[in-house]
Protein backbone atom coordinates (compact mmCIF):
# COMPACT_ATOMS: atom_id res chain seq x y z
CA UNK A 1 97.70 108.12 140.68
CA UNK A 2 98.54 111.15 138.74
CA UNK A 3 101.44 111.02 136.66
CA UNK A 4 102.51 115.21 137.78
CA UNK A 5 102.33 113.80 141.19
CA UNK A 6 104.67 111.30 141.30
CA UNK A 7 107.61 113.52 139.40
CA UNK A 8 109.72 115.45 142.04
CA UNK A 9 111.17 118.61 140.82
CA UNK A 10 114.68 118.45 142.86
CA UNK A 11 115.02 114.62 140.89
CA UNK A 12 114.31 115.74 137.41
CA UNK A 13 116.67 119.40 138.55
CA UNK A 14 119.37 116.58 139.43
CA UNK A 15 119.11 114.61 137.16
CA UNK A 16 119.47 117.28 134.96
CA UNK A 17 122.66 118.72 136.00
CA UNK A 18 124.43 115.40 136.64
CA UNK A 19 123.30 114.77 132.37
CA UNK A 20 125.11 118.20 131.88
CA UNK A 21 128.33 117.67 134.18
CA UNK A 22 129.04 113.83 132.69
CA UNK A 23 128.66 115.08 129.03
CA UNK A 24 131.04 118.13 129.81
CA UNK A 25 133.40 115.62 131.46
CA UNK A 26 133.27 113.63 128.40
CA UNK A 27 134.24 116.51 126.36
CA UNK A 28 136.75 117.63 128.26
CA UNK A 29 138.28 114.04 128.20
CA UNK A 30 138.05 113.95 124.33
CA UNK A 31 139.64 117.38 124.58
CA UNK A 32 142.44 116.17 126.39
CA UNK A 33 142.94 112.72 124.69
CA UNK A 34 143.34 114.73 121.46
CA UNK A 35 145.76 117.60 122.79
CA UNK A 36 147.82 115.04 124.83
CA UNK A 37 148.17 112.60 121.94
CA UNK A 38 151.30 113.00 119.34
CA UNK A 39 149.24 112.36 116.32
CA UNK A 40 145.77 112.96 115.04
CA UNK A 41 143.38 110.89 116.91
CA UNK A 42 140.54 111.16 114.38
CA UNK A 43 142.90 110.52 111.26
CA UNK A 44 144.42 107.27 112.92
CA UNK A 45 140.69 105.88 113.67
CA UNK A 46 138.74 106.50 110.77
CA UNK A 47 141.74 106.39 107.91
CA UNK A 48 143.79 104.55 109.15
CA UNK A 49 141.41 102.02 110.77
CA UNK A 50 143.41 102.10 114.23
CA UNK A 51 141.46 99.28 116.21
CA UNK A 52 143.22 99.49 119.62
CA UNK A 53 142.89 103.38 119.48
CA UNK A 54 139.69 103.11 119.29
CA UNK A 55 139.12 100.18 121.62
CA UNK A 56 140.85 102.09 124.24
CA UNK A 57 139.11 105.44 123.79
CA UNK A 58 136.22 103.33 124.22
CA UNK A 59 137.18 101.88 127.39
CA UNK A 60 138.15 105.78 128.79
CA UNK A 61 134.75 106.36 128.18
CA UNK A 62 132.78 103.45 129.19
CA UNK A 63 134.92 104.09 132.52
CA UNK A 64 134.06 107.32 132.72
CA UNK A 65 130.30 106.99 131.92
CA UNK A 66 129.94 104.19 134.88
CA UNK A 67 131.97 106.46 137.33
CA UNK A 68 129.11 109.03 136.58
CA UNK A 69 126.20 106.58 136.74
CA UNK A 70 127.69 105.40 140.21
CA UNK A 71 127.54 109.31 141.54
CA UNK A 72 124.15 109.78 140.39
CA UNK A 73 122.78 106.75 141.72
CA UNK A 74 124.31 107.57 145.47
């Protein structure tokens, strides 16, 4: 079987945009965490080695990236 022949364009045009849309909509959320927040995000993680920050920017994300996987995979 030919590798070209098994590759649908609509999939790989999908797949595509759905890569473009959850990294914007990770952006946007980092954008927002940092504008919403009443201190520097980035100072309190990296200088001032703020664990739970971090933990729970972590967990926005990890939600966020399996609410995307579940959209692309229906």
């Amino acid at each position: 079987m030919d590798i070209m022949a098994a590759i649908n364009p609509s999939e790989v045009i999908g797949t595509l945009f759905y890569t473009i849309m959850g990294v914007s909509m990770m952006a946007l959320c980092w954008w927002i965490i940092t504008r919403i927040a009443p201190f520097p995000v980035v100072k309190e993680i990296e200088q001032d080695q703020n664990v739970a920050l971090a933990v729970l920017i972590g967990a926005v994300f990890l939600s966020l990236s399996i609410i995307i996987a579940a959209v692309i995979l229906s």
